[in-house]
Protein backbone atom coordinates (compact mmCIF):
# COMPACT_ATOMS: atom_id res chain seq x y z
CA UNK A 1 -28.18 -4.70 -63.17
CA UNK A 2 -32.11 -3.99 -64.16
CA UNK A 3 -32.07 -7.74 -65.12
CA UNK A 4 -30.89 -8.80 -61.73
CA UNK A 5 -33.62 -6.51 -60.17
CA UNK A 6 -36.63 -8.21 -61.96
CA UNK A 7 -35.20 -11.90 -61.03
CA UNK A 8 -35.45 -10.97 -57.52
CA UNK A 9 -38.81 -9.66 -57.57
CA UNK A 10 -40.13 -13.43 -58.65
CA UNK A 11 -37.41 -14.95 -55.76
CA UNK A 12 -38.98 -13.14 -53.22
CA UNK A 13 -42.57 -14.08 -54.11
CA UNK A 14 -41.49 -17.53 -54.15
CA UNK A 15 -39.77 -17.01 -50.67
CA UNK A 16 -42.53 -15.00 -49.25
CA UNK A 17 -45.44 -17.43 -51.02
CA UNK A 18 -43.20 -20.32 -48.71
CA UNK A 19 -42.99 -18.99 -45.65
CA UNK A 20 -47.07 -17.92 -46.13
CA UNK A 21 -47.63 -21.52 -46.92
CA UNK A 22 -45.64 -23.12 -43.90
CA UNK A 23 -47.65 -20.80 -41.63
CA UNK A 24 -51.44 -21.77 -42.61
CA UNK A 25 -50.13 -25.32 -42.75
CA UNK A 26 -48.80 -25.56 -39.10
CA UNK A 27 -50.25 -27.82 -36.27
CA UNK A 28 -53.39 -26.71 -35.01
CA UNK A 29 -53.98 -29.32 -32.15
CA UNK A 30 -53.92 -27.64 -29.06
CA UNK A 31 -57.37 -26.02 -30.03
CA UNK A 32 -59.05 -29.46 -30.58
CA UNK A 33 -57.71 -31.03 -28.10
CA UNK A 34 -59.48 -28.43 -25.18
CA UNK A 35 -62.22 -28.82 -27.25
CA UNK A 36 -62.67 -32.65 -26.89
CA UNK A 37 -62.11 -32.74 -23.09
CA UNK A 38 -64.83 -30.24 -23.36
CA UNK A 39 -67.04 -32.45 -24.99
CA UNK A 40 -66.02 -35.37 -22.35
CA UNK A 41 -67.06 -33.57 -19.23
CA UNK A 42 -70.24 -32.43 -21.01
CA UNK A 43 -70.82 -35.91 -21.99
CA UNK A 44 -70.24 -37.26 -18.52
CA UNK A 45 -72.58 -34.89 -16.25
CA UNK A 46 -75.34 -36.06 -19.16
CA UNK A 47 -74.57 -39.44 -18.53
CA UNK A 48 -74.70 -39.09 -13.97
CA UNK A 49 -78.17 -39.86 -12.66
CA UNK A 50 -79.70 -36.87 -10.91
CA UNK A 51 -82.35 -37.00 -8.07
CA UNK A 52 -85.78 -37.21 -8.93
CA UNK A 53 -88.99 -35.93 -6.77
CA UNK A 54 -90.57 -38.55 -5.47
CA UNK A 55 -94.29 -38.64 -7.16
CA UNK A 56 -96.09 -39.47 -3.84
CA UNK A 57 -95.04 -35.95 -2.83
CA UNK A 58 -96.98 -32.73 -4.48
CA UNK A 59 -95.30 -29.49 -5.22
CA UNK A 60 -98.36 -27.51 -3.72
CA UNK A 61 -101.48 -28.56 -1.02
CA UNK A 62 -104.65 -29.85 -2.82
CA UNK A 63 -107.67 -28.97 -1.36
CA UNK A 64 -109.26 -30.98 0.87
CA UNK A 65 -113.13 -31.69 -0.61
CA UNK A 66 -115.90 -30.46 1.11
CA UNK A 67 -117.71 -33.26 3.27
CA UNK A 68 -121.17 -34.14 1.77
CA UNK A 69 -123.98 -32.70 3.05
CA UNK A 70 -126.96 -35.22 3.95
């Protein structure tokens, strides 16, 4: 019966080294594929034009310069 006992020990490794291996081995997609539309929307607002200041318009008053004095 002691013989029986230490086959079993290496069957269940075997079993338990399986099931282990099946797990890290299973289909990881759904991460990758949130992860690429992601990526799309990020590239698309890059890509959309946005509104520029016109240059003829300054962001703050310059001075008027002093009239010359004759």
């Amino acid at each position: 019966m002691a013989v029986l006992a230490w086959l079993l020990i290496p069957l269940f490794a075997v079993v338990g080294a399986a099931i282990w291996g099946s797990w890290v081995q299973r289909s990881k997609t759904i991460g990758d594929v949130a992860e690429l539309a992601g990526y799309a929307r990020f590239r698309d607002a890059m890509e959309r034009s946005h509104p520029v200041a016109p240059d003829s318009v300054p962001l703050r008053p310059v001075p008027e310069p002093a009239p010359a004095e004759s």
